[in-house]
PDB file of N, CA and C in Angstrom:
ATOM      1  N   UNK A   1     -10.178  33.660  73.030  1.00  0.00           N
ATOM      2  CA  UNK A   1     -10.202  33.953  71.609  1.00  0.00           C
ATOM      3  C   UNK A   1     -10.212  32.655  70.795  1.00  0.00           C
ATOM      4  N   UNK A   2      -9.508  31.739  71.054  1.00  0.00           N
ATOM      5  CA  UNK A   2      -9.168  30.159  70.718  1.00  0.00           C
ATOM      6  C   UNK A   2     -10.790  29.752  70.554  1.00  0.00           C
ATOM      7  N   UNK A   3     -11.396  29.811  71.721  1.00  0.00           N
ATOM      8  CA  UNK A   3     -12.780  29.525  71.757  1.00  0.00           C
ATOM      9  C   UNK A   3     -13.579  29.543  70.676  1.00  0.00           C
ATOM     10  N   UNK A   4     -13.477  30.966  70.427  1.00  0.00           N
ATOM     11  CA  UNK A   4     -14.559  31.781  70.035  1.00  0.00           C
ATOM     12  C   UNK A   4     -14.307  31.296  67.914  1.00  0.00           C
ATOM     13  N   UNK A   5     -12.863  30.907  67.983  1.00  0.00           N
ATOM     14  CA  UNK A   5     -12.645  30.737  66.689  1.00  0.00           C
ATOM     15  C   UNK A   5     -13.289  29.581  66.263  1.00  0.00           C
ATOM     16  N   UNK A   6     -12.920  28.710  67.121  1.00  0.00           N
ATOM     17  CA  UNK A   6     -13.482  27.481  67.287  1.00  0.00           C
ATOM     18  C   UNK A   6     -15.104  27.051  66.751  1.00  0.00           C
ATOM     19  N   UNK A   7     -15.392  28.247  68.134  1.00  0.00           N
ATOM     20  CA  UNK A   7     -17.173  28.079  67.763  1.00  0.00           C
ATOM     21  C   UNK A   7     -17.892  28.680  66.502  1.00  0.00           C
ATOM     22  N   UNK A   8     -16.674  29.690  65.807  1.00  0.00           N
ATOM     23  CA  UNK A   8     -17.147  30.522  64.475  1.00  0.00           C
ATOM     24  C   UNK A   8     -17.309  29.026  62.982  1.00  0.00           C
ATOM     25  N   UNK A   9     -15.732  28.625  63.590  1.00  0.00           N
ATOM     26  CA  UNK A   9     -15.827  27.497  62.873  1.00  0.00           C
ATOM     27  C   UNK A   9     -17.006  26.312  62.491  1.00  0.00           C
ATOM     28  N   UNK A  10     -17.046  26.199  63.496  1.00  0.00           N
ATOM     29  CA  UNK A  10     -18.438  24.818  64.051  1.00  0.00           C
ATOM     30  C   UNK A  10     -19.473  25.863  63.276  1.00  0.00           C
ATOM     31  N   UNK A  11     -19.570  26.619  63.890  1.00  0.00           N
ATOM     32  CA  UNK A  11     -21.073  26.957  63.314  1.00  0.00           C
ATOM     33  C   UNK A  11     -21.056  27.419  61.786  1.00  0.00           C
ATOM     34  N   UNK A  12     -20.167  27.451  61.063  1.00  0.00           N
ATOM     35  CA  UNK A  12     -19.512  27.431  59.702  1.00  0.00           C
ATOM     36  C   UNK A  12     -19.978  26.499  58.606  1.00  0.00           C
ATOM     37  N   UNK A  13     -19.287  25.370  59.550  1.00  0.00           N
ATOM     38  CA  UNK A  13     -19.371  24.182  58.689  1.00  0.00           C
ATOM     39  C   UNK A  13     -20.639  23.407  59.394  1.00  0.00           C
ATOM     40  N   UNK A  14     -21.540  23.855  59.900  1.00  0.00           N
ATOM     41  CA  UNK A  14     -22.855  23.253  60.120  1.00  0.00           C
ATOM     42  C   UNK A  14     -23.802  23.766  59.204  1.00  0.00           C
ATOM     43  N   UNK A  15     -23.799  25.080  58.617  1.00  0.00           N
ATOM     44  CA  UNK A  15     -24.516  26.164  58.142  1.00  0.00           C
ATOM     45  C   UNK A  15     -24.356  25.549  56.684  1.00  0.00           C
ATOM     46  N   UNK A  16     -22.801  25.321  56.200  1.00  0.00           N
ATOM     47  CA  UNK A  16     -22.723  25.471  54.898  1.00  0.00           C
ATOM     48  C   UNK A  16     -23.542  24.158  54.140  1.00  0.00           C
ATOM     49  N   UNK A  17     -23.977  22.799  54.861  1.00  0.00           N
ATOM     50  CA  UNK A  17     -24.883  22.099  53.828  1.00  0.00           C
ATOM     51  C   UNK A  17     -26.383  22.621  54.201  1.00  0.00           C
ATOM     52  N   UNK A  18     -27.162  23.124  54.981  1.00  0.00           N
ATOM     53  CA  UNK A  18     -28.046  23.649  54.993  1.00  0.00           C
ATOM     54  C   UNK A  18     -28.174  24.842  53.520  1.00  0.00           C
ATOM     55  N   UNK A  19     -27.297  25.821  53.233  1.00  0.00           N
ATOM     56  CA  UNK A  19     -27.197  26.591  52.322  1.00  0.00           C
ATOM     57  C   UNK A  19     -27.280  25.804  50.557  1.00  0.00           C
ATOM     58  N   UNK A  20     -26.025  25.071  50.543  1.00  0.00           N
ATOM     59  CA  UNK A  20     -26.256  24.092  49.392  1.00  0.00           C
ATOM     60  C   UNK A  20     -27.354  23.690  48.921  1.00  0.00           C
ATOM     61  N   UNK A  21     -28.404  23.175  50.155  1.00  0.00           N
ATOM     62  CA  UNK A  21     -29.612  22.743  49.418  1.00  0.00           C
ATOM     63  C   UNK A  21     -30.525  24.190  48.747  1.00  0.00           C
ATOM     64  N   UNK A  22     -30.255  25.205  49.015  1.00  0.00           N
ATOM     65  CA  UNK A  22     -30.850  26.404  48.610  1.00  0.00           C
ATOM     66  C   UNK A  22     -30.436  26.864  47.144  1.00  0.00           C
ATOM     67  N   UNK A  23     -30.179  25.972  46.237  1.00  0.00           N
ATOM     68  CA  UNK A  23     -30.029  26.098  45.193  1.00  0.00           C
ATOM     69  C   UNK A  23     -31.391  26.677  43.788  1.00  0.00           C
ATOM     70  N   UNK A  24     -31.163  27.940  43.440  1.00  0.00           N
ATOM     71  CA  UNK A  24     -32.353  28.643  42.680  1.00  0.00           C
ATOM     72  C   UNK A  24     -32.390  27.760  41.467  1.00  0.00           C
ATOM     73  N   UNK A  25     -33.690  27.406  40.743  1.00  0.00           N
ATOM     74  CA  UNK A  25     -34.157  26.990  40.044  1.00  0.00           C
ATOM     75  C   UNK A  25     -33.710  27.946  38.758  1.00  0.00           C
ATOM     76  N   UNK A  26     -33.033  28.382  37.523  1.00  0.00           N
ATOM     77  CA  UNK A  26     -32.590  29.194  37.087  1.00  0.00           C
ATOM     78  C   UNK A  26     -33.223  29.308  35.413  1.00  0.00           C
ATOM     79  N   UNK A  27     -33.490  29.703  34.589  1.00  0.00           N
ATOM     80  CA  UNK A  27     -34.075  29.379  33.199  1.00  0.00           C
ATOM     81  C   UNK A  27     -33.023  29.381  32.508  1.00  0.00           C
ATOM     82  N   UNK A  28     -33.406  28.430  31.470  1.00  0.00           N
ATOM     83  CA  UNK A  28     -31.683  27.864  30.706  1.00  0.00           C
ATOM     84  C   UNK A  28     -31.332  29.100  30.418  1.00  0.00           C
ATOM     85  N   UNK A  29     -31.900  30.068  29.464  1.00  0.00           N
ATOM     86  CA  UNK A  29     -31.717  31.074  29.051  1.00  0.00           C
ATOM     87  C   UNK A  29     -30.248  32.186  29.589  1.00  0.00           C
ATOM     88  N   UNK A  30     -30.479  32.099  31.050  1.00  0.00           N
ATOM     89  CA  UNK A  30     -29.787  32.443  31.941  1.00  0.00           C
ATOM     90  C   UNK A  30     -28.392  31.838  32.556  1.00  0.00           C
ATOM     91  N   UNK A  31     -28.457  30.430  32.600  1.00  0.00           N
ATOM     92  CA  UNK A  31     -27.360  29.564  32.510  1.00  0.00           C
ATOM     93  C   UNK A  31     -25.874  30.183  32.151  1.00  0.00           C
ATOM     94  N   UNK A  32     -25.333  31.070  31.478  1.00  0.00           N
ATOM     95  CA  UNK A  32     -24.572  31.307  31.061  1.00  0.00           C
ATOM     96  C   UNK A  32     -23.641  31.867  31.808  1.00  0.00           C
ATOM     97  N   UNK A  33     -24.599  32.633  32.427  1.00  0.00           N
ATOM     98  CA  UNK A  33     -24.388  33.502  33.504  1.00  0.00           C
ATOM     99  C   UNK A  33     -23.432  33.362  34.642  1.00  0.00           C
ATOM    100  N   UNK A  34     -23.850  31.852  35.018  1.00  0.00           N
ATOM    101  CA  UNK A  34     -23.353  31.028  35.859  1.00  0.00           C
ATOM    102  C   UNK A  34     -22.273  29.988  36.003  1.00  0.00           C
ATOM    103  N   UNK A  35     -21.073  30.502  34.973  1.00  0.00           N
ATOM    104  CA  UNK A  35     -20.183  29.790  34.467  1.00  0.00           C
ATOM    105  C   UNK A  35     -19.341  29.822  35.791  1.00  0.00           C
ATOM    106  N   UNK A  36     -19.140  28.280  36.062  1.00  0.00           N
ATOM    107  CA  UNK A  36     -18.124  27.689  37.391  1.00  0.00           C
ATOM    108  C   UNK A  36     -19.114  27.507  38.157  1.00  0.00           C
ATOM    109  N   UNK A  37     -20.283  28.044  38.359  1.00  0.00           N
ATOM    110  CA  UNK A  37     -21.277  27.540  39.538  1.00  0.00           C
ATOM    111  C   UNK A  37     -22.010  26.326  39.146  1.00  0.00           C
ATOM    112  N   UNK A  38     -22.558  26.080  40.246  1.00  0.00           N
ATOM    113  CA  UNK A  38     -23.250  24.901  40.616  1.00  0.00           C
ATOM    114  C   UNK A  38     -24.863  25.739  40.402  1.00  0.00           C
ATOM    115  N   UNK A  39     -25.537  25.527  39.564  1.00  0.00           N
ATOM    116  CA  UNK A  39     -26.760  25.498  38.854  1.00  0.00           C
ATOM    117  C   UNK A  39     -27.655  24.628  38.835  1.00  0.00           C
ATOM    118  N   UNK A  40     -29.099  25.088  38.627  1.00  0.00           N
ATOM    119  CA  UNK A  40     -30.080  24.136  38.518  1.00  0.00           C
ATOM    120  C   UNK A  40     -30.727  25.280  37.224  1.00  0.00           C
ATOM    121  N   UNK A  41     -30.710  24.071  36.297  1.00  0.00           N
ATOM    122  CA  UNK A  41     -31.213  24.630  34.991  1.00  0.00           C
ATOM    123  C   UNK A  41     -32.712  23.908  34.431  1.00  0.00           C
ATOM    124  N   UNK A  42     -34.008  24.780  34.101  1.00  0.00           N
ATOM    125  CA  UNK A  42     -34.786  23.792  33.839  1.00  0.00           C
ATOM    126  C   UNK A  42     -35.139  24.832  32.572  1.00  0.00           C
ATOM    127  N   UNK A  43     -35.579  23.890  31.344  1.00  0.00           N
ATOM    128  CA  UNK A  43     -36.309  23.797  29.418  1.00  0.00           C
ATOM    129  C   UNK A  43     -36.751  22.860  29.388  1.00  0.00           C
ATOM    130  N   UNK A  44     -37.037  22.930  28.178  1.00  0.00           N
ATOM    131  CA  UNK A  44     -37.840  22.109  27.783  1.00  0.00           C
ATOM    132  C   UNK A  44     -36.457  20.868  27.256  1.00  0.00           C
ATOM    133  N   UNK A  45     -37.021  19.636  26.983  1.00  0.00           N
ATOM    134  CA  UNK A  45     -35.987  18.541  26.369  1.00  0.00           C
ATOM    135  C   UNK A  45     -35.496  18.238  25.263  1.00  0.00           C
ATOM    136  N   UNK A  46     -34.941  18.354  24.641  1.00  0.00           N
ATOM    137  CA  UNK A  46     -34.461  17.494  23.621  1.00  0.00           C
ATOM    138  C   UNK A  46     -33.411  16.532  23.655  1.00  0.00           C
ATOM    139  N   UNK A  47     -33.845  15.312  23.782  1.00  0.00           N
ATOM    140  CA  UNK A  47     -32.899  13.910  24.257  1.00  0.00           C
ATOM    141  C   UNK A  47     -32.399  13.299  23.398  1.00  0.00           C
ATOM    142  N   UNK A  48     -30.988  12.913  22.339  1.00  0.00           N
ATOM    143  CA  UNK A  48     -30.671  12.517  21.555  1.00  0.00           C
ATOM    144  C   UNK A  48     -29.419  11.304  21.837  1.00  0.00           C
ATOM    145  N   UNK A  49     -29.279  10.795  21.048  1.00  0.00           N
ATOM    146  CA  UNK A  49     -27.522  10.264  21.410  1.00  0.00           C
ATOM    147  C   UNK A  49     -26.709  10.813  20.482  1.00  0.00           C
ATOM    148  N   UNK A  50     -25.275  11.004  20.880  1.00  0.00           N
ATOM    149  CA  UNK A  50     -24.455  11.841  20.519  1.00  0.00           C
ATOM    150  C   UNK A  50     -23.317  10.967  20.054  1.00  0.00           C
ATOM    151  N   UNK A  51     -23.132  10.912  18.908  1.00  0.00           N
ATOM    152  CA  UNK A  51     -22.375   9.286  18.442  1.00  0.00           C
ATOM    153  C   UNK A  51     -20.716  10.088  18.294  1.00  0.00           C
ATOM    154  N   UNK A  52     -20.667  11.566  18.042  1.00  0.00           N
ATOM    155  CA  UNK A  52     -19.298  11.380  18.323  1.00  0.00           C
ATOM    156  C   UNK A  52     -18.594  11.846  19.432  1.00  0.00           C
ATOM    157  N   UNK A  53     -19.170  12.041  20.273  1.00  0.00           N
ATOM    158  CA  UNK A  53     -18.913  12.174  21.474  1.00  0.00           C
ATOM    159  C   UNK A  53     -19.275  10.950  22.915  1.00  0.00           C
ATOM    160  N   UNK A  54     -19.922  10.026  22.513  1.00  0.00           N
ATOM    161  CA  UNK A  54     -20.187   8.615  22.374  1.00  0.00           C
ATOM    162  C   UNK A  54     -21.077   9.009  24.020  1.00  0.00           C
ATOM    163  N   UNK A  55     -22.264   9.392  23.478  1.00  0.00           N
ATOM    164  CA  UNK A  55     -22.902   9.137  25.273  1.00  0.00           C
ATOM    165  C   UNK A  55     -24.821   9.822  24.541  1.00  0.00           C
ATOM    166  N   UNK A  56     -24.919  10.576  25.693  1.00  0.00           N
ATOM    167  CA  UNK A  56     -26.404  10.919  25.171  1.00  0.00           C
ATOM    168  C   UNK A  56     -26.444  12.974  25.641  1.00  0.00           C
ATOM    169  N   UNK A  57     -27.134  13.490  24.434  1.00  0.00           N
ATOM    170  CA  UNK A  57     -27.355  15.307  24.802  1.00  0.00           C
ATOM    171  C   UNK A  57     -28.466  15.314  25.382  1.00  0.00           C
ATOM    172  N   UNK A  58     -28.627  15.654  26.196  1.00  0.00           N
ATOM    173  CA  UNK A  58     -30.007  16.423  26.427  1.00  0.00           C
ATOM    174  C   UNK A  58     -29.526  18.005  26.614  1.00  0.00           C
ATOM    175  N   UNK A  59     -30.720  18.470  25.354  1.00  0.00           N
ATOM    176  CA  UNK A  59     -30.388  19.871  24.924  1.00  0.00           C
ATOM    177  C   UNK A  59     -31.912  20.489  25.596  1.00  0.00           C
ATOM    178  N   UNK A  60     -31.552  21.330  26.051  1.00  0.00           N
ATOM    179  CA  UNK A  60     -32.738  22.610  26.811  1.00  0.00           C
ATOM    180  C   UNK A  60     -32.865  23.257  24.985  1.00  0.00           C
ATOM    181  N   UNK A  61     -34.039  23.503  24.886  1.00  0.00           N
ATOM    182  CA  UNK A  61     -34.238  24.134  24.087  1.00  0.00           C
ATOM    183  C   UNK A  61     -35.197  25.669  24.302  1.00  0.00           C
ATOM    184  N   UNK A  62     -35.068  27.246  23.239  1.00  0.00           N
ATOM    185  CA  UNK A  62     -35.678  27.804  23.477  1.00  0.00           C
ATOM    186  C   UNK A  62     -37.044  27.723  22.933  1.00  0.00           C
ATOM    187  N   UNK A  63     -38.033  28.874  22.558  1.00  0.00           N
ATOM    188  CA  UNK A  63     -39.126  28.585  22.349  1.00  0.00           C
ATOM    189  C   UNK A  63     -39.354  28.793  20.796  1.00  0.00           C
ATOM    190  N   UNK A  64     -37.990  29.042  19.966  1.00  0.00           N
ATOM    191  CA  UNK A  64     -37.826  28.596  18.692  1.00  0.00           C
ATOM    192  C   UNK A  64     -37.166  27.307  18.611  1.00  0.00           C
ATOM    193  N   UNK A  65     -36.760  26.666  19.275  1.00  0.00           N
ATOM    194  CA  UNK A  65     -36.286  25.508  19.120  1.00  0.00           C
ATOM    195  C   UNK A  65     -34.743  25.825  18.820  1.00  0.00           C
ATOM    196  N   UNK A  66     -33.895  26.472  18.878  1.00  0.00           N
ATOM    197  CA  UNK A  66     -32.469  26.891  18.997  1.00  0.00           C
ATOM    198  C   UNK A  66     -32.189  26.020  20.616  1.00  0.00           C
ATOM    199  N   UNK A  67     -30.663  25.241  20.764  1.00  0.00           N
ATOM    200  CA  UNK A  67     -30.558  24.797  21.734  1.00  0.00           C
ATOM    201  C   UNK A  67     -29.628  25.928  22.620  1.00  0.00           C
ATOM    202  N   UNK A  68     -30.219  25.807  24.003  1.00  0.00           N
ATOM    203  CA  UNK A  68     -29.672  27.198  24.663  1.00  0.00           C
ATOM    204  C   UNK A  68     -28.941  26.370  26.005  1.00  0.00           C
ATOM    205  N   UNK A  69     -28.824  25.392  26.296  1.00  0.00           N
ATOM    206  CA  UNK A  69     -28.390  25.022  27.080  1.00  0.00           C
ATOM    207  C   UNK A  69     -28.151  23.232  26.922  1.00  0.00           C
ATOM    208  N   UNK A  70     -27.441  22.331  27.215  1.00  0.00           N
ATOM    209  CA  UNK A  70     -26.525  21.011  27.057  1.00  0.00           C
ATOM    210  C   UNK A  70     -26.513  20.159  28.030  1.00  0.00           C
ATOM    211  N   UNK A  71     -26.928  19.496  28.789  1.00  0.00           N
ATOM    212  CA  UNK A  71     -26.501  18.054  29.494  1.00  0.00           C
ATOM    213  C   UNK A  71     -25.962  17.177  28.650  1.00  0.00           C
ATOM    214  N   UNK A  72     -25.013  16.393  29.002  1.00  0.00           N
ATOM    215  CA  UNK A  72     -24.014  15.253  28.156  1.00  0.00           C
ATOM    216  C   UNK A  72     -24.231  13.995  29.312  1.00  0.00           C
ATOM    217  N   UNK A  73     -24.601  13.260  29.434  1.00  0.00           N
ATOM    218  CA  UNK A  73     -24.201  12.140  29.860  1.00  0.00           C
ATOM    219  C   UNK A  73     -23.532  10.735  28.869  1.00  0.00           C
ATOM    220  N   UNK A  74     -22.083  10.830  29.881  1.00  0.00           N
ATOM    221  CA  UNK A  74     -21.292  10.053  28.758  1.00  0.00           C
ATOM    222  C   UNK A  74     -21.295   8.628  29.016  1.00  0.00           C
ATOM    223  N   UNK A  75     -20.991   7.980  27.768  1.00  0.00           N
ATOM    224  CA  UNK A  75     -21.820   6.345  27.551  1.00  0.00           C
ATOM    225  C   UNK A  75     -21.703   5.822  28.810  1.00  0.00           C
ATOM    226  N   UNK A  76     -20.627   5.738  29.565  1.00  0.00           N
ATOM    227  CA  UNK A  76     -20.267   5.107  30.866  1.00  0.00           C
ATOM    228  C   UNK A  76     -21.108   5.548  31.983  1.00  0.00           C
ATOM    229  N   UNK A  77     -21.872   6.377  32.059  1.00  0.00           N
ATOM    230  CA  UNK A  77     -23.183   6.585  32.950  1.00  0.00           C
ATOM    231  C   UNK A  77     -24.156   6.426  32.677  1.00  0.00           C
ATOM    232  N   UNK A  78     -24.436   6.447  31.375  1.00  0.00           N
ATOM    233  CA  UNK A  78     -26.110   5.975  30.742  1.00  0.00           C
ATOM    234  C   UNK A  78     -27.115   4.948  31.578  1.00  0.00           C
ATOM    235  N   UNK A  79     -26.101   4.172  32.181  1.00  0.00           N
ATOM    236  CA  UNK A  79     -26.737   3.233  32.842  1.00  0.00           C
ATOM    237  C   UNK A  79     -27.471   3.411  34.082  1.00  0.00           C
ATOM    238  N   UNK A  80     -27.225   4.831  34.672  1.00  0.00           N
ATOM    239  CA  UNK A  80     -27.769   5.800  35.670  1.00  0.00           C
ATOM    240  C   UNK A  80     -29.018   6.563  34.940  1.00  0.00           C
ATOM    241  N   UNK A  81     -29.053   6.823  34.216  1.00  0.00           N
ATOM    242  CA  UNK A  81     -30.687   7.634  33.972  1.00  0.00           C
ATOM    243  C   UNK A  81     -31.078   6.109  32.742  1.00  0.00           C
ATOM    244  N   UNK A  82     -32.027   5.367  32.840  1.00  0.00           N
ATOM    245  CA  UNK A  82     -32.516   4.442  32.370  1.00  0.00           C
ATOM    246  C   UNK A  82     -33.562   4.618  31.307  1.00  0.00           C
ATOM    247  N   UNK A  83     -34.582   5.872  32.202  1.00  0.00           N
ATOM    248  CA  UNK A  83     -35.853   5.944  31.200  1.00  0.00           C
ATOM    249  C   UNK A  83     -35.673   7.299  30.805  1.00  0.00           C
ATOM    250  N   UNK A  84     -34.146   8.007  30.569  1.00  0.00           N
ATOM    251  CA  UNK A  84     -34.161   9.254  30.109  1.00  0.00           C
ATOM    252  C   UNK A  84     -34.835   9.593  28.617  1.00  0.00           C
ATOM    253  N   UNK A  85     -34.816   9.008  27.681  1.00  0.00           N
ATOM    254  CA  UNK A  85     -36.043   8.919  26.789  1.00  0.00           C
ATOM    255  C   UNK A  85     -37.523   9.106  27.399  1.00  0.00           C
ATOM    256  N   UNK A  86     -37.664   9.187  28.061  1.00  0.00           N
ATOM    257  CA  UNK A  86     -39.571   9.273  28.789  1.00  0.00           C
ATOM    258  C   UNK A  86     -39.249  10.707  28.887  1.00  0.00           C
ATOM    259  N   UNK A  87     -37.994  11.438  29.207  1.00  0.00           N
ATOM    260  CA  UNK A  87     -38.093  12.781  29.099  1.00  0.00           C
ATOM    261  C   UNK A  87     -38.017  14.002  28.208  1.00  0.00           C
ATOM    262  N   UNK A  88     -38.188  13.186  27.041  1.00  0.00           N
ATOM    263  CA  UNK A  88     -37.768  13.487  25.741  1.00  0.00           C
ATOM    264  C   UNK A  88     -39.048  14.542  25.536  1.00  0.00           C
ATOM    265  N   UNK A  89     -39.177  15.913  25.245  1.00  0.00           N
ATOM    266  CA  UNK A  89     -40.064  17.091  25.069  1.00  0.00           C
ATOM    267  C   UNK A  89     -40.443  17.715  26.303  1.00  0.00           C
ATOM    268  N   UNK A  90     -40.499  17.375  27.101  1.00  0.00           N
ATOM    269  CA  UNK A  90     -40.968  17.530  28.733  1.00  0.00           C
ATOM    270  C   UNK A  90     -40.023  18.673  28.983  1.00  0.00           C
ATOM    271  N   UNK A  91     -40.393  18.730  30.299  1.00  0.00           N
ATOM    272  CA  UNK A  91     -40.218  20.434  30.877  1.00  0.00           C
ATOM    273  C   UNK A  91     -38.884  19.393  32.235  1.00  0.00           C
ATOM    274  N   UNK A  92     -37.717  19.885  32.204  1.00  0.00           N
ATOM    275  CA  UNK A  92     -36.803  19.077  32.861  1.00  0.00           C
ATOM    276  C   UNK A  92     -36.657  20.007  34.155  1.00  0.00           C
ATOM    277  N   UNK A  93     -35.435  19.769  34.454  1.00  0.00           N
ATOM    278  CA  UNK A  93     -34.331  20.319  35.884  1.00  0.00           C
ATOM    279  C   UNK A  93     -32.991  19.248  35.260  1.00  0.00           C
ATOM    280  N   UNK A  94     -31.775  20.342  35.370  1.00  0.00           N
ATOM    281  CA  UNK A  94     -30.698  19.722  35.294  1.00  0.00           C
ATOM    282  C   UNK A  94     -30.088  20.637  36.445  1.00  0.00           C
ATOM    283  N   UNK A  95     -29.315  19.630  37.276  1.00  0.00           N
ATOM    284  CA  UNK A  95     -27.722  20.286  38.230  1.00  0.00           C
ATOM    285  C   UNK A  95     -26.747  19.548  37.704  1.00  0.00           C
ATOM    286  N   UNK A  96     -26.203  20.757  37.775  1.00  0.00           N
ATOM    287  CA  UNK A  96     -24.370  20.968  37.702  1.00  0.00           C
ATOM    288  C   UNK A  96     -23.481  21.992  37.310  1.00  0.00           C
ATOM    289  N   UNK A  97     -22.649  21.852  37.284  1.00  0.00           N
ATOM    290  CA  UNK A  97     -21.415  23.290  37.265  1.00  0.00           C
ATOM    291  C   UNK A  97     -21.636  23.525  35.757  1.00  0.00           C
ATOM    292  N   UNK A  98     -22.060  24.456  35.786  1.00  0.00           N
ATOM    293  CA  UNK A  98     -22.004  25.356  34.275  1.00  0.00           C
ATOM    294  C   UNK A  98     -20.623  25.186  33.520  1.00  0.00           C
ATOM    295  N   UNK A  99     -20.245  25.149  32.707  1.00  0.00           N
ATOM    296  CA  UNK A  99     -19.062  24.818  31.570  1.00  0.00           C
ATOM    297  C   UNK A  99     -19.792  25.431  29.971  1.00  0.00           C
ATOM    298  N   UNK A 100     -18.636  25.941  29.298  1.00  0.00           N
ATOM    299  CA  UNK A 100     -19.096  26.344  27.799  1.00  0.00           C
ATOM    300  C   UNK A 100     -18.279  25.359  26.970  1.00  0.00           C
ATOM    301  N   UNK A 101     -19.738  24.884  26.005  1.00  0.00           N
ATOM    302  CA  UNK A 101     -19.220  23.811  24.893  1.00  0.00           C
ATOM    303  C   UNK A 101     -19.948  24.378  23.605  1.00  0.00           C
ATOM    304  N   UNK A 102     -18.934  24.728  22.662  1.00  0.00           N
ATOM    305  CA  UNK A 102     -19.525  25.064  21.495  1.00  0.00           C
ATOM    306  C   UNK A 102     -20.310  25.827  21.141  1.00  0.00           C
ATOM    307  N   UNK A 103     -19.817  26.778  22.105  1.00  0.00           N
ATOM    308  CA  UNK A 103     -20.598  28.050  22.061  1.00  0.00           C
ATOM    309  C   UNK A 103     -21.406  28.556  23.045  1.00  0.00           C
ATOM    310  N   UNK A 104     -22.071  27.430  23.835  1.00  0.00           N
ATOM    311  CA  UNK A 104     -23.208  27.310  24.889  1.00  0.00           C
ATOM    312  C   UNK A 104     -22.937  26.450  26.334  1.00  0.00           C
ATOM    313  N   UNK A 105     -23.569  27.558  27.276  1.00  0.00           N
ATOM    314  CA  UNK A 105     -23.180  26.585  28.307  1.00  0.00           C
ATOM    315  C   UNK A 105     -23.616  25.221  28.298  1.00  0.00           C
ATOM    316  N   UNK A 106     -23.401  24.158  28.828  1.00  0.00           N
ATOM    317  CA  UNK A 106     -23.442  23.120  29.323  1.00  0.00           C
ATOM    318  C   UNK A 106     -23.331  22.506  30.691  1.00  0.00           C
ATOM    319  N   UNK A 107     -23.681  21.125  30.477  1.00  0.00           N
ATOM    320  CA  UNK A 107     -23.108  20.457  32.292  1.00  0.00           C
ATOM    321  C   UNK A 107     -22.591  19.192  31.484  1.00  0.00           C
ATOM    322  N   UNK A 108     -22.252  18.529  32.909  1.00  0.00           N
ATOM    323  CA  UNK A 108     -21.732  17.086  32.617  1.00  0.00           C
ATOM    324  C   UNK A 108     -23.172  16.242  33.524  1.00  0.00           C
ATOM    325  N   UNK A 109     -24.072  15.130  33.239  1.00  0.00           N
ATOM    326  CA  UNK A 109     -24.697  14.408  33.935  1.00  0.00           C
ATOM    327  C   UNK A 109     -24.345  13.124  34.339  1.00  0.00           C
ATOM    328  N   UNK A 110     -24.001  12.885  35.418  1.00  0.00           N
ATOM    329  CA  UNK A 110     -22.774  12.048  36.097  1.00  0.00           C
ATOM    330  C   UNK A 110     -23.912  10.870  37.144  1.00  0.00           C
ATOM    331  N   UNK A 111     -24.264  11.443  37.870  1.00  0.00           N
ATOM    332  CA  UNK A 111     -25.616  10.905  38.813  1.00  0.00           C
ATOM    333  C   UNK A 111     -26.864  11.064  38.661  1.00  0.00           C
ATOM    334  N   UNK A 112     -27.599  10.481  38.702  1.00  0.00           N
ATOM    335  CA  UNK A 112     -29.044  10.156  38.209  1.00  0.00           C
ATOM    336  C   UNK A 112     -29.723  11.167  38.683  1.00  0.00           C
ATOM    337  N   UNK A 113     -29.564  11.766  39.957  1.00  0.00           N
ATOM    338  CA  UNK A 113     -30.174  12.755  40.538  1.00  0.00           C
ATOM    339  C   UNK A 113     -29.814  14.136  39.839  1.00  0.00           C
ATOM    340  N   UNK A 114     -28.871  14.151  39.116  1.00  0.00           N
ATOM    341  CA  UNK A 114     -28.312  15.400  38.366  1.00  0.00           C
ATOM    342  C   UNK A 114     -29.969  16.039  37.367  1.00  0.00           C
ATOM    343  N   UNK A 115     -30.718  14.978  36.896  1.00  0.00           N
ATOM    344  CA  UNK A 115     -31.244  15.319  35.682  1.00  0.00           C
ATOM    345  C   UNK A 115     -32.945  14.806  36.417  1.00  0.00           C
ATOM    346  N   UNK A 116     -33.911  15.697  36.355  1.00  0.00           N
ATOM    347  CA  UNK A 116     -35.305  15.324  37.307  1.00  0.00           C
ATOM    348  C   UNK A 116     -36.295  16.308  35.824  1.00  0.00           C
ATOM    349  N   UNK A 117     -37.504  15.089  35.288  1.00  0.00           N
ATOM    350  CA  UNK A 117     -38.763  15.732  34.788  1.00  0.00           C
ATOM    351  C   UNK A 117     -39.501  16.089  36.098  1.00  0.00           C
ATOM    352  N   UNK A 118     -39.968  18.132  35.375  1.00  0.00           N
ATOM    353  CA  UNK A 118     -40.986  18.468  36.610  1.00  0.00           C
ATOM    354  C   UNK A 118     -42.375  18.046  35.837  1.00  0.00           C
ATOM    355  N   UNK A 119     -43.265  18.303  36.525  1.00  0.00           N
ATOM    356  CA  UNK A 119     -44.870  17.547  36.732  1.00  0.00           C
ATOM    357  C   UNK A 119     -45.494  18.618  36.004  1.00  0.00           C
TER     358      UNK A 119
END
């Protein structure tokens, strides 16, 4: 029985980063939905700096231009997305754990890989 727990285990924790990368592509719209999860959110851009919150928004916007979804990268990471301005109107991808700010979900953008323009 010891065994068998063993091997449930192993094959557990081999499985679970294979799964992680299976993360759904989700429309901001929907985002909300997903409050505490780990999300991949893609809109369109709106890239600003955010002076009292001291870092930079990138706001998903809908197709009235209402912002429906938030990336924050705060001043102390800026230095990780460099040419995030080049993504300014473009069609994005953001990951990270869904959170509500001001009404609307949001993320935090921490690693450069968090925030990708699609083609």
């Amino acid at each position: 029985m010891r065994k068998f727990i063993l091997a449930a285990a192993a094959l557990a924790g081999l499985s679970t980063p294979a799964l992680a990368l299976r993360i759904v592509i989700m429309d901001a719209s929907r985002a909300g939905q997903a409050q505490g999860n780990l999300v991949a959110v893609r809109g369109r851009a709106d890239i600003h700096e955010d002076v009292i919150n001291q870092g930079t928004d990138v706001n998903l916007l809908n197709d009235q231009g209402k912002v429906i979804f938030t990336g924050f990268i705060p001043k102390l990471n800026e230095y990780a997305f460099p040419q995030v301005t080049d993504l300014n109107g473009r069609t994005v991808v953001m990951y990270g754990i869904v959170e509500f700010y001001r009404g609307h979900p949001a993320t935090q953008l921490i690693y450069r890989d968090q925030l990708r323009g699609m083609s």
